[in-house]
Protein backbone atom coordinates (compact mmCIF):
# COMPACT_ATOMS: atom_id res chain seq x y z
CA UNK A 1 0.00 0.00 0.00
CA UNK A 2 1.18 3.44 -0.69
CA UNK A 3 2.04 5.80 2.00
CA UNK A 4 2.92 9.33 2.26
CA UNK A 5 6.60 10.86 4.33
CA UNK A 6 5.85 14.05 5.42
CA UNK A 7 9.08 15.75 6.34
CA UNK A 8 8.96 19.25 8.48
CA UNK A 9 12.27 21.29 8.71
CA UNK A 10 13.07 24.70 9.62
CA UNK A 11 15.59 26.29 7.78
CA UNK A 12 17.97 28.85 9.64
CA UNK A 13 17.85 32.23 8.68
CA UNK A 14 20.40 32.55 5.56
CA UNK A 15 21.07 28.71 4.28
CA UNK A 16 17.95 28.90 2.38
CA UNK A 17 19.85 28.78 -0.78
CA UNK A 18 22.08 25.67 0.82
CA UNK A 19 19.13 23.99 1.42
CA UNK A 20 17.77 24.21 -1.69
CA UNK A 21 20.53 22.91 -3.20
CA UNK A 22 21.44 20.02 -1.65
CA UNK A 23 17.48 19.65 -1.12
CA UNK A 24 17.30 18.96 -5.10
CA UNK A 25 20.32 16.94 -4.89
CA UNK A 26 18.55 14.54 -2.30
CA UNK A 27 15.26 14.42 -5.01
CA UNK A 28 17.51 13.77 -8.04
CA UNK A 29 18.81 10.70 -6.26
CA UNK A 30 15.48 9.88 -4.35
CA UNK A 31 13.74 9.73 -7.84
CA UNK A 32 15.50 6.41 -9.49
CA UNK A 33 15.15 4.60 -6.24
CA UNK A 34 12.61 1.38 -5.50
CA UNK A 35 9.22 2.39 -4.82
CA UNK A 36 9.19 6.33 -5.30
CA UNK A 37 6.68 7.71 -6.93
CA UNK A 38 6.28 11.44 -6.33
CA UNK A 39 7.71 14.06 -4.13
CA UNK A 40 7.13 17.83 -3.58
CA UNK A 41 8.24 20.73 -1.43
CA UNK A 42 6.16 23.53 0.22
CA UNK A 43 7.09 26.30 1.85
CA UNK A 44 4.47 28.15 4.98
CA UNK A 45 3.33 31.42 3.69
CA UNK A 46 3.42 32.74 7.13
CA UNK A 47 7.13 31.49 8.07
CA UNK A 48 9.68 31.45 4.54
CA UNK A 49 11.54 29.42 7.07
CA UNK A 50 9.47 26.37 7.19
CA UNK A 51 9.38 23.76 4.92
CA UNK A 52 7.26 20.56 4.63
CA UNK A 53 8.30 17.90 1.59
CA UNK A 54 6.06 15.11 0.75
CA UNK A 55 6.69 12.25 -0.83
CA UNK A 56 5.14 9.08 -2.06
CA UNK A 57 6.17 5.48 -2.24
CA UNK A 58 4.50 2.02 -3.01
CA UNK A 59 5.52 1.23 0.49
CA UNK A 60 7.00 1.98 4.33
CA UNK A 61 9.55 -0.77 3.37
CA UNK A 62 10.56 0.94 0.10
CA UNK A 63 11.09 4.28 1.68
CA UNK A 64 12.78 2.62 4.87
CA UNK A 65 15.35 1.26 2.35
CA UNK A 66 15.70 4.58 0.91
CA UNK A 67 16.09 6.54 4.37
CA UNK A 68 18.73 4.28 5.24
CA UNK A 69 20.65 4.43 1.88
CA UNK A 70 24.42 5.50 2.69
CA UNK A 71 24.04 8.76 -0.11
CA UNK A 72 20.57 10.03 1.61
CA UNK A 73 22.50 9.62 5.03
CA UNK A 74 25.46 11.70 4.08
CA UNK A 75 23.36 14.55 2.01
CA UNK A 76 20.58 14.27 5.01
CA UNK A 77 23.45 14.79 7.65
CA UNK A 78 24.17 17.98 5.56
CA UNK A 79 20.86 19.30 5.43
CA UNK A 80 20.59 19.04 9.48
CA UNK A 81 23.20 21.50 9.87
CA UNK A 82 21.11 24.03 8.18
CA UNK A 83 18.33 23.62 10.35
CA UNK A 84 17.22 25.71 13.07
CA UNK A 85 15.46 22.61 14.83
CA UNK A 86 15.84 19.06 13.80
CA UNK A 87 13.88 17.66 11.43
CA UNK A 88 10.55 15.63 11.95
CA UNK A 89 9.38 12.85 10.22
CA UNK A 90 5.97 10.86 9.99
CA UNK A 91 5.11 8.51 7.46
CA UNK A 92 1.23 8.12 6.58
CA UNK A 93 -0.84 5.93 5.05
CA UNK A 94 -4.33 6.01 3.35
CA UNK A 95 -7.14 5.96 5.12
């Protein structure tokens, strides 16, 4: 069954360009991998700082494989210096 990763970071004031960067780096490798199927970025109107990315997969087990695949690690390790509070994720499926 499909499920949704919902992924909430805060972005410290100034890396914004960083983490779009390496942000689009993550996707580009995300995109080829086992089970993805879409992904997308928003950004809170009332806080540029905030940022939720969503992403779908054909499974939990697909994108477990993928959040523990050494290249995601290392750019995801990256990203988490940028942030003003660590990142949260949830994964969700359909009701």
């Amino acid at each position: 069954m499909a499920v949704r990763i919902i992924i909430d970071r805060k972005v410290k004031k100034g890396k914004e360009r960083d983490f779009a960067k390496m942000l689009r780096e993550l996707r580009t490798k995300a995109i080829p991998s086992k089970g993805y199927i879409s992904g997308e970025t928003l950004r809170a109107q009332d806080d540029p700082y905030n940022y939720i990315v969503i992403t779908t997969w054909q499974n939990a087990e697909d994108w477990k494989s993928w959040e523990k695949n050494p290249d995601r690690k290392k750019i995801h390790a990256k990203i988490e210096k940028l942030m003003a509070r660590p990142t949260k994720t949830k994964i969700y499926m359909y009701a």
